[in-house]
N, C-alpha and C. Protein backbone atom coordinates (compact mmCIF):
# COMPACT_ATOMS: atom_id res chain seq x y z
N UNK A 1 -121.52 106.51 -30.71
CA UNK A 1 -121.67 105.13 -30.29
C UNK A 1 -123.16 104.79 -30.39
N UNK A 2 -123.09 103.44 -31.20
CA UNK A 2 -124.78 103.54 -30.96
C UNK A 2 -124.81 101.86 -30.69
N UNK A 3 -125.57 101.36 -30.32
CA UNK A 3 -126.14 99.98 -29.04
C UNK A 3 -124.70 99.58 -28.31
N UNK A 4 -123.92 100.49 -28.25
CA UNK A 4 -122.33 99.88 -27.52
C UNK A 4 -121.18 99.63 -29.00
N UNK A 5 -121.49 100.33 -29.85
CA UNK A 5 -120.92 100.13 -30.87
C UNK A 5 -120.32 101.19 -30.87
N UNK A 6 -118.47 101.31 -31.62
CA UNK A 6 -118.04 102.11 -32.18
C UNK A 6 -117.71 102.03 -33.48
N UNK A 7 -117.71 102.57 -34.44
CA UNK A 7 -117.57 102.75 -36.21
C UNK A 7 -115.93 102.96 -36.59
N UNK A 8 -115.41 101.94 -36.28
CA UNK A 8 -113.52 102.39 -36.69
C UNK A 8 -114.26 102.21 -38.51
N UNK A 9 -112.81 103.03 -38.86
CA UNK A 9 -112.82 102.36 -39.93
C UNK A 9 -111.31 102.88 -40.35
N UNK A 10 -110.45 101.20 -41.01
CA UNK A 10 -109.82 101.53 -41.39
C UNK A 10 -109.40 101.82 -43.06
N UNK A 11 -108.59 102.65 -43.27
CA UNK A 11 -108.56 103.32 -44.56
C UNK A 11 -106.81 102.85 -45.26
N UNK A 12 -106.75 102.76 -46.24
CA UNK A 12 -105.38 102.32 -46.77
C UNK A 12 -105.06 103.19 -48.46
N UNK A 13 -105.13 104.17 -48.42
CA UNK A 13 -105.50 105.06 -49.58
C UNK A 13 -104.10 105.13 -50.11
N UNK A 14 -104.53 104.95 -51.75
CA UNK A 14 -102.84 105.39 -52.44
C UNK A 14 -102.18 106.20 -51.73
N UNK A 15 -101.01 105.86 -51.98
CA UNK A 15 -99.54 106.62 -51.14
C UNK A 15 -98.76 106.15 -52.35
N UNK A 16 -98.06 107.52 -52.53
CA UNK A 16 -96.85 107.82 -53.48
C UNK A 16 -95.58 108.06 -52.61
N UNK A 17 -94.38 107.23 -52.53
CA UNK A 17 -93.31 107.11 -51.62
C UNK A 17 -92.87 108.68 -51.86
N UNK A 18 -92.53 109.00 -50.08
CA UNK A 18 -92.15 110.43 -50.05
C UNK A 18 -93.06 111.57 -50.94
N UNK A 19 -93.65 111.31 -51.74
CA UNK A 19 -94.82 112.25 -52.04
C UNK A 19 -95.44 112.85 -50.85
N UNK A 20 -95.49 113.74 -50.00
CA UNK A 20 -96.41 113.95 -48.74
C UNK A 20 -97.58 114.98 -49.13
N UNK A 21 -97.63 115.59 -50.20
CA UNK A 21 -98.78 116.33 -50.10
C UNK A 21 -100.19 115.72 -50.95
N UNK A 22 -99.57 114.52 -51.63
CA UNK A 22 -100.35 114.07 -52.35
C UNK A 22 -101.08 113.29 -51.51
N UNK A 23 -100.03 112.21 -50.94
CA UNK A 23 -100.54 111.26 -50.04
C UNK A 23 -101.38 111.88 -48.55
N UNK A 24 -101.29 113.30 -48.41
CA UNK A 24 -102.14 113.92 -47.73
C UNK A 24 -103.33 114.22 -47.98
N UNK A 25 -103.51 114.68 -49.53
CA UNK A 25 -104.73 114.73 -50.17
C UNK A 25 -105.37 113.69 -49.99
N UNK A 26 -104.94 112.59 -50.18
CA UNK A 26 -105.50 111.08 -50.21
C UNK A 26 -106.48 111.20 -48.64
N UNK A 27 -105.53 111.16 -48.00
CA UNK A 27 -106.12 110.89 -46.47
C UNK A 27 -106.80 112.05 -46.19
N UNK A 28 -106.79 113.32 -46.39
CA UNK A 28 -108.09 114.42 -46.61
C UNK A 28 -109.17 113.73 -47.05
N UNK A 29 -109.68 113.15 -48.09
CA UNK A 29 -110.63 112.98 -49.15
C UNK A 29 -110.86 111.71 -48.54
N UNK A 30 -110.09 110.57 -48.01
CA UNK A 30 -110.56 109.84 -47.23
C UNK A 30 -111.74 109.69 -46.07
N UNK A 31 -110.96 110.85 -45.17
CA UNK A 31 -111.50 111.74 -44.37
C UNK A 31 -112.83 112.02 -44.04
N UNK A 32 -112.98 113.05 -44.90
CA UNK A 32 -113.90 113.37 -45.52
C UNK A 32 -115.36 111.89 -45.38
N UNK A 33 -114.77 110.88 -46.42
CA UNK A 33 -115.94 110.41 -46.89
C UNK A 33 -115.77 109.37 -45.63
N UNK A 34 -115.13 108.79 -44.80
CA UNK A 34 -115.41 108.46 -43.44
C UNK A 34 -116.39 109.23 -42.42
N UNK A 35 -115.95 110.46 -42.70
CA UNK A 35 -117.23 111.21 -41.55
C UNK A 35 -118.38 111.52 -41.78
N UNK A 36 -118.60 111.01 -43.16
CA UNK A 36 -120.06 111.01 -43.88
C UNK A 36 -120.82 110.42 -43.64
N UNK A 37 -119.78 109.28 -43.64
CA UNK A 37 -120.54 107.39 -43.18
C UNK A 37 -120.51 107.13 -41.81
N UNK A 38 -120.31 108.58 -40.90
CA UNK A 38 -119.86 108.25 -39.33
C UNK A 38 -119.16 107.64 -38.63
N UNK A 39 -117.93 107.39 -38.85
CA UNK A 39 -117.03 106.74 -38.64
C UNK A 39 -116.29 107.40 -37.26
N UNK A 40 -116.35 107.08 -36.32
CA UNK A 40 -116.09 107.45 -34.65
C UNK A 40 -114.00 107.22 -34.86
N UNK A 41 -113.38 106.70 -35.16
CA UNK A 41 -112.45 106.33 -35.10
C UNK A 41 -111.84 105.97 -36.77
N UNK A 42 -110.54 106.70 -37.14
CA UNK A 42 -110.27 106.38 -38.55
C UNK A 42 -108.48 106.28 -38.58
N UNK A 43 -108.31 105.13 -39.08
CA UNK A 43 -106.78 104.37 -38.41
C UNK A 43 -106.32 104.16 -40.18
N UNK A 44 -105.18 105.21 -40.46
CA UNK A 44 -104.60 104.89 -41.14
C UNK A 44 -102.92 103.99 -41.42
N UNK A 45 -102.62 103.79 -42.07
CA UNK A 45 -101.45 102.47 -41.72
C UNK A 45 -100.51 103.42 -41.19
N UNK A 46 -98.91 102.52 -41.02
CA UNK A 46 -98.23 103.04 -40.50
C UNK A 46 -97.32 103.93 -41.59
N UNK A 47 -97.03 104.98 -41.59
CA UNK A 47 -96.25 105.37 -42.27
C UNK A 47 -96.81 106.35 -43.73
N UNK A 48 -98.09 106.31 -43.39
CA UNK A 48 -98.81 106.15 -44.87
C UNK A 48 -98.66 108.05 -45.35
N UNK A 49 -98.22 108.89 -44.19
CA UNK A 49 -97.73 110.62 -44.94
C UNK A 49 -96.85 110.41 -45.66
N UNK A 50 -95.86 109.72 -45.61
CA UNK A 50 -94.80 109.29 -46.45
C UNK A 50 -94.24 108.01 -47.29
N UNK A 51 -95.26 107.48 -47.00
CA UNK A 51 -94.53 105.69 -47.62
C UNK A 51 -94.15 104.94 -46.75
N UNK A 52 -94.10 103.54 -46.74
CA UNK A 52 -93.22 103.02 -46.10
C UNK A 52 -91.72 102.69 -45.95
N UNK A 53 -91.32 102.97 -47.70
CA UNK A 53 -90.44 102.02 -48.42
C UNK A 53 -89.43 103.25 -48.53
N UNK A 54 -89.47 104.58 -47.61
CA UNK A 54 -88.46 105.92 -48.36
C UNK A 54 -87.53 105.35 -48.31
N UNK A 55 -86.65 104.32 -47.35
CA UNK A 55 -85.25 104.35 -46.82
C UNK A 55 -84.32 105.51 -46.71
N UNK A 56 -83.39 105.83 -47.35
CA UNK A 56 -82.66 106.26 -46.92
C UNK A 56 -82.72 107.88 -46.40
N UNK A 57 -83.85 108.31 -47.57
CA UNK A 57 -85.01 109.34 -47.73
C UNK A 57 -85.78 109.87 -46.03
N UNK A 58 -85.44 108.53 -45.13
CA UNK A 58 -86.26 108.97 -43.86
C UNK A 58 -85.21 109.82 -43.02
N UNK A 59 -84.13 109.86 -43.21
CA UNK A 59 -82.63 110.92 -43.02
C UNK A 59 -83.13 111.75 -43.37
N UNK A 60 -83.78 112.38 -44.83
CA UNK A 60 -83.79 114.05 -45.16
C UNK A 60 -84.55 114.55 -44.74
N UNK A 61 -84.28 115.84 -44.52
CA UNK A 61 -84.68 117.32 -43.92
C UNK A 61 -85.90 117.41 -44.74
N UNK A 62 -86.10 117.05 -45.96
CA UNK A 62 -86.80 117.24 -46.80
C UNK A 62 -88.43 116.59 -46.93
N UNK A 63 -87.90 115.43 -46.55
CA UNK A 63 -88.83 114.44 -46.50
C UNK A 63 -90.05 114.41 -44.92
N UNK A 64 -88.63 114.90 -44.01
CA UNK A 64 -89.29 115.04 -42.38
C UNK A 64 -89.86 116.56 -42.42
N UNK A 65 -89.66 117.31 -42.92
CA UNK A 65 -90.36 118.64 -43.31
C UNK A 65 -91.63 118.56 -44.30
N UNK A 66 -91.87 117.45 -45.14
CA UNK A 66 -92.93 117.17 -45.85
C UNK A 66 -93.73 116.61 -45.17
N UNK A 67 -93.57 115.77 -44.23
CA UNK A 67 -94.29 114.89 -43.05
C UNK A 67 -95.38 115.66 -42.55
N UNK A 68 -94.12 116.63 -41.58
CA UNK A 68 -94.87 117.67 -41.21
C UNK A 68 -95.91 118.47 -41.81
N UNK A 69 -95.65 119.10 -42.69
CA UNK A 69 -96.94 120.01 -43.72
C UNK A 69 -98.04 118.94 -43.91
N UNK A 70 -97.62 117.53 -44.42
CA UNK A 70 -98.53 116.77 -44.87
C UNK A 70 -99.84 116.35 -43.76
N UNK A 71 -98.92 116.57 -42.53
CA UNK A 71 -99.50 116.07 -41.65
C UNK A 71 -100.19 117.33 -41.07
N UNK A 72 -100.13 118.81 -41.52
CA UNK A 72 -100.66 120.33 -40.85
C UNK A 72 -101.87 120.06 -41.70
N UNK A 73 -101.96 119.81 -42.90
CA UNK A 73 -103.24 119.54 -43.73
C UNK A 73 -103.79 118.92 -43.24
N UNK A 74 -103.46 117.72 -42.70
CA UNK A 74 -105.08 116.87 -42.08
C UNK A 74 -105.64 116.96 -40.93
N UNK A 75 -104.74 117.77 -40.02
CA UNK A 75 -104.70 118.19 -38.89
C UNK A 75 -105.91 119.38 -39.38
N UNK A 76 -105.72 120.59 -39.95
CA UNK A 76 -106.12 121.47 -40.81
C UNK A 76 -107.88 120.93 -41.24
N UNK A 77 -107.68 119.49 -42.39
CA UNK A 77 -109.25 118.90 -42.63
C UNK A 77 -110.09 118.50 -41.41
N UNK A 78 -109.21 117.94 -40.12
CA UNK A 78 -110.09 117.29 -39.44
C UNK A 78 -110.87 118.15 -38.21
N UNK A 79 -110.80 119.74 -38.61
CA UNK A 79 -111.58 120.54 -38.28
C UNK A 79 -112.75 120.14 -38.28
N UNK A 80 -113.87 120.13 -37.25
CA UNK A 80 -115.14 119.66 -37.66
C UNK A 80 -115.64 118.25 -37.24
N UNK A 81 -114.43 117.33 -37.47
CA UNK A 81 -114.83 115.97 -37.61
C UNK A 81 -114.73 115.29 -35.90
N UNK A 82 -115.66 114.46 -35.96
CA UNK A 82 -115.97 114.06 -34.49
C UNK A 82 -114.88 113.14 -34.21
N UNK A 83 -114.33 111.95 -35.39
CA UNK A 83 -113.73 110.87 -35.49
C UNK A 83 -112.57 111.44 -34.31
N UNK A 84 -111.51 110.62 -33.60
CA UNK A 84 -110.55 110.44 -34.02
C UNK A 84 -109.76 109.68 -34.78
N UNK A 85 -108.81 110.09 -35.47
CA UNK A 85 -107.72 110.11 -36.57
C UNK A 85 -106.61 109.75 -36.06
N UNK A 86 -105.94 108.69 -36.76
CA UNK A 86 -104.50 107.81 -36.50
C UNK A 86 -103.95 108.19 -37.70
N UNK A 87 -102.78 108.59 -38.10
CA UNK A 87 -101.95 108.43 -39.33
C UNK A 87 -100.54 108.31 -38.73
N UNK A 88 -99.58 107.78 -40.02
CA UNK A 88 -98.22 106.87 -38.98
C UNK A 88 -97.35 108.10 -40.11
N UNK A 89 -96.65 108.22 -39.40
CA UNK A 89 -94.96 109.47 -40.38
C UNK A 89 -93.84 109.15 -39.49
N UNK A 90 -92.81 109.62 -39.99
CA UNK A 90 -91.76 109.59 -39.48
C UNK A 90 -91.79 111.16 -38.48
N UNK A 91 -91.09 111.24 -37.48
CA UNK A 91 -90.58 112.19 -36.70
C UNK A 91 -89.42 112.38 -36.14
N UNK A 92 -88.82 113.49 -36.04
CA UNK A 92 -87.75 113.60 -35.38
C UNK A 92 -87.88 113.83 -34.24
N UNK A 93 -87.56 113.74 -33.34
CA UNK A 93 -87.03 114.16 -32.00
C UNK A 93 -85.94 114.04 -31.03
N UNK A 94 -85.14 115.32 -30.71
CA UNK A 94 -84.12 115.03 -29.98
C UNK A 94 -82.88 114.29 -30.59
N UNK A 95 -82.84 114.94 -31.98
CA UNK A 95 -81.89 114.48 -33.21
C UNK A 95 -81.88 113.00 -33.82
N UNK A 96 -83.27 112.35 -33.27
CA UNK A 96 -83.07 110.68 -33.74
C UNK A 96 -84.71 110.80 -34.24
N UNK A 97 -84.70 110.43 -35.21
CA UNK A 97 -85.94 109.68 -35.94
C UNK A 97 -86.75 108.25 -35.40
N UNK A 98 -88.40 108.81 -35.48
CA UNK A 98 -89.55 107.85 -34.86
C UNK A 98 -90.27 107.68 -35.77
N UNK A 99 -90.80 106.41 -36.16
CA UNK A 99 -92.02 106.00 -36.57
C UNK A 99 -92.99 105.99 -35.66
N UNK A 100 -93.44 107.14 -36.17
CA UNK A 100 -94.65 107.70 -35.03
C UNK A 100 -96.43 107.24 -35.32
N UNK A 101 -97.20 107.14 -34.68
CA UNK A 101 -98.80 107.33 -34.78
C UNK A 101 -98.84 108.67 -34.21
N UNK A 102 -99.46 109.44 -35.17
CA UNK A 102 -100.44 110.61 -34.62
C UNK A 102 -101.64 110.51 -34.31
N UNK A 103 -102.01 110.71 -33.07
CA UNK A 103 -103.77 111.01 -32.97
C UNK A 103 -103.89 112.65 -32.92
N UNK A 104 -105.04 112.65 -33.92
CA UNK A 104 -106.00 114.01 -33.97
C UNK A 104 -107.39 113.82 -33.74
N UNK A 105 -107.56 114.95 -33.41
CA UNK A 105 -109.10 115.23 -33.24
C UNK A 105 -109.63 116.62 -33.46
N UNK A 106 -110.34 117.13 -34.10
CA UNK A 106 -111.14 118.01 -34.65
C UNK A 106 -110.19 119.17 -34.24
N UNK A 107 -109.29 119.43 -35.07
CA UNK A 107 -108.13 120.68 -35.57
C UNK A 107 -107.13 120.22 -34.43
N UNK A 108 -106.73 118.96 -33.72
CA UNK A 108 -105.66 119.09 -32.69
C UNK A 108 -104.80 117.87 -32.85
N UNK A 109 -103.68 118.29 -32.45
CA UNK A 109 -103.09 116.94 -32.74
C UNK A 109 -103.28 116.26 -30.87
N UNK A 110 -103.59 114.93 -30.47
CA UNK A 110 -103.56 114.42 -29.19
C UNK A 110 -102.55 114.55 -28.56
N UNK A 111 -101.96 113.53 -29.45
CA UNK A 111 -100.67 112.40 -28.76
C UNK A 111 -99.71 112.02 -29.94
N UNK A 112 -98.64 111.29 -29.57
CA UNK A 112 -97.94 110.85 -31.02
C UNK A 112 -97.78 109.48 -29.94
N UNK A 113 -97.50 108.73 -30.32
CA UNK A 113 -97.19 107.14 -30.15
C UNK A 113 -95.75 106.33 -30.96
N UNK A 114 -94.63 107.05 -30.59
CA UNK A 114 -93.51 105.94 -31.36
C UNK A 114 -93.59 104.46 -31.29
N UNK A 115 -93.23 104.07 -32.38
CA UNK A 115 -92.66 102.77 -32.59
C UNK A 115 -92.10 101.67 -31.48
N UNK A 116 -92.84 100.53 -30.83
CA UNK A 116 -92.07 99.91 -29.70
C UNK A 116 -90.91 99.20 -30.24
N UNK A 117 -91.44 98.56 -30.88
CA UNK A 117 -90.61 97.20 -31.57
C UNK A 117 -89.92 97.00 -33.00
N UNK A 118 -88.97 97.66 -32.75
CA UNK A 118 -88.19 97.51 -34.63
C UNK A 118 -87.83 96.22 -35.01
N UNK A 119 -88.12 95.53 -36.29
CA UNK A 119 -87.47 95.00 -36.75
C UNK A 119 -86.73 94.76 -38.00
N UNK A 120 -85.46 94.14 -37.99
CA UNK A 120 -84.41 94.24 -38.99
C UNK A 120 -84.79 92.98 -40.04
N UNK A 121 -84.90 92.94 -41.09
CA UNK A 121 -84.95 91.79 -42.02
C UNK A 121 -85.03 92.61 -43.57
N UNK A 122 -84.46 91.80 -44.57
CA UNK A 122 -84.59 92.14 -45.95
C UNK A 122 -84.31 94.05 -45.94
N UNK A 123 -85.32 94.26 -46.90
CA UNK A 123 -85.46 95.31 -47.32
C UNK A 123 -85.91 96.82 -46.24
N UNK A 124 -86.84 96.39 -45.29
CA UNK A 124 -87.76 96.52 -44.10
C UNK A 124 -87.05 96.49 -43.17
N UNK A 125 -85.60 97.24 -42.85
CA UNK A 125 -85.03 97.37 -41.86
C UNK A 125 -85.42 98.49 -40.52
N UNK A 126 -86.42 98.50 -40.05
CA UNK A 126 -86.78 99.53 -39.06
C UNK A 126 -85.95 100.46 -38.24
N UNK A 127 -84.87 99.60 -37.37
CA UNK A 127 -83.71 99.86 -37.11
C UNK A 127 -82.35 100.57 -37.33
N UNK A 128 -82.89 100.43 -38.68
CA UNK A 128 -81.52 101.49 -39.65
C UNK A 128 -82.05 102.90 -39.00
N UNK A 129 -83.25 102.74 -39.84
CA UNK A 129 -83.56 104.05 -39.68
C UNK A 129 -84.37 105.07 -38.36
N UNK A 130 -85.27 103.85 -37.59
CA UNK A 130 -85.59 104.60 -36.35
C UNK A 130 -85.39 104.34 -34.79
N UNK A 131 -85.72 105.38 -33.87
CA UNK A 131 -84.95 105.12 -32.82
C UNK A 131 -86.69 103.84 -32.19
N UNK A 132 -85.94 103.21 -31.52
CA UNK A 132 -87.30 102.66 -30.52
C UNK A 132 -87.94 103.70 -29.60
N UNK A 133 -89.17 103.63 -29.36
CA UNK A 133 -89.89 104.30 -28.35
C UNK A 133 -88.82 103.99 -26.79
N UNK A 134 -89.05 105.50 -26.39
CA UNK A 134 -88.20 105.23 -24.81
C UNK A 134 -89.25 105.15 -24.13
N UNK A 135 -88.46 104.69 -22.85
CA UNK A 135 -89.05 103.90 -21.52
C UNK A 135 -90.23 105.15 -21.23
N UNK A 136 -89.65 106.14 -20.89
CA UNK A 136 -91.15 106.72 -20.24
C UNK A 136 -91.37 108.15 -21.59
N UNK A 137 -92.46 108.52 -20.68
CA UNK A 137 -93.34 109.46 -21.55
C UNK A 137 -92.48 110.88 -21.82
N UNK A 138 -93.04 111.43 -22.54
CA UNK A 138 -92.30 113.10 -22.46
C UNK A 138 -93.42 113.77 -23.50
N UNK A 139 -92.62 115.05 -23.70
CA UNK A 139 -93.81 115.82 -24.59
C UNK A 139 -93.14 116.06 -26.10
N UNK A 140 -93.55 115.96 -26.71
CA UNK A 140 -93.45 116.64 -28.62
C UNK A 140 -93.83 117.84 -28.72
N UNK A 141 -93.04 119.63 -29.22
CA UNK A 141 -93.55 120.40 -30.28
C UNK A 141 -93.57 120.01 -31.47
N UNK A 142 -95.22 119.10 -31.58
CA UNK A 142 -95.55 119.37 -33.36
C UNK A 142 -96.61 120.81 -33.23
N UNK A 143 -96.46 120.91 -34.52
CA UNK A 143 -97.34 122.59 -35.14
C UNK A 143 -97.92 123.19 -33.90
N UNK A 144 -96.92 123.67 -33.26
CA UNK A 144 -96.84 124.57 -32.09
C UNK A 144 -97.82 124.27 -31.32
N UNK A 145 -98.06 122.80 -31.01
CA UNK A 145 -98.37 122.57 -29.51
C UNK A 145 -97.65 121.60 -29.34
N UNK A 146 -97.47 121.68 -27.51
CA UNK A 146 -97.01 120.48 -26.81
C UNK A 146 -97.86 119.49 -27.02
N UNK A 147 -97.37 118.11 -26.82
CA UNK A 147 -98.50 117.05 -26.70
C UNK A 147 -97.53 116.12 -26.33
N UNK A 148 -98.60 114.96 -25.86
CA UNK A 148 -97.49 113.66 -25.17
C UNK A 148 -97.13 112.89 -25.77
N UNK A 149 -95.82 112.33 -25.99
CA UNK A 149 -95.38 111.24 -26.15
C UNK A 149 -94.74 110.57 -25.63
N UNK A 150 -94.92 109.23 -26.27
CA UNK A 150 -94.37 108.23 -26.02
C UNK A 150 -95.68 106.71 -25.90
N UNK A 151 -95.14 105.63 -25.17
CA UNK A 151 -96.48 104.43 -25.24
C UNK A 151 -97.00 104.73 -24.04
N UNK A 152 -97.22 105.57 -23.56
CA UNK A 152 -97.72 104.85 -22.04
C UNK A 152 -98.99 106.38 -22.20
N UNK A 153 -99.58 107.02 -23.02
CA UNK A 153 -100.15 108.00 -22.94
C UNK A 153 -101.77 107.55 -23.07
């Protein structure tokens, strides 16, 4: 922080739908050149380990297992880095799928943050595919730590 200032910066880096290791690279190398330029805070969109647009794709084992790895890599880069780190993926928990925010910070994951508000229209059906954030808090095993979720963290 410098005169009461903090340095967000947000980042919107190619993403290849359901691609997750690529679109991980992206946000690595992003990363990277954010903490160069000192960037205290780095907020990537929602969804952006995987796409926005997978549909039906946010069901597979395949895709929510790519999330994950995609998301152990940056977890993995942001060793070192002072920032914290926002990136949005899908998650499972408790057999129903979240459009989640992850926060990290220098090799940890924080918190995850589901989705409050779905909405249904056109193509961009939220609802099909994820559950809404519940009423109160609880905890997530991602990459073998607990951490909190839910909105109220």
């Amino acid at each position: 922080m410098k005169y009461g200032f903090v340095k967000v910066m947000a980042i919107s880096p190619e993403v290849q739908v359901a691609n997750t290791i690529f679109n991980a690279d992206r946000m690595v190398n992003s990363i990277a050149i954010a903490n160069k330029k000192g960037a205290e805070v780095i907020v990537f969109p929602e969804l952006s380990v995987t796409g926005a647009t997978c549909g039906d794709l946010f069901f597979s084992s395949a895709l929510l297992d790519g999330a994950i790895s995609g998301l152990e890599k940056i977890v993995e880069a942001s060793k070192g880095v002072k920032a914290i780190i926002f990136v949005g993926m899908p998650l499972k928990k408790g057999g129903v799928i979240y459009d989640v925010a992850v926060g990290i910070n220098d090799g940890k994951v924080l918190g995850v943050v589901p989705k409050s508000v779905l909405y249904s229209h056109g193509v961009y059906s939220d609802a099909r595919y994820f559950a809404p954030c519940p009423f109160d808090n609880d905890t997530v095993e991602i990459l073998n730590q607990a951490v909190p979720f839910g909105s109220k963290i």
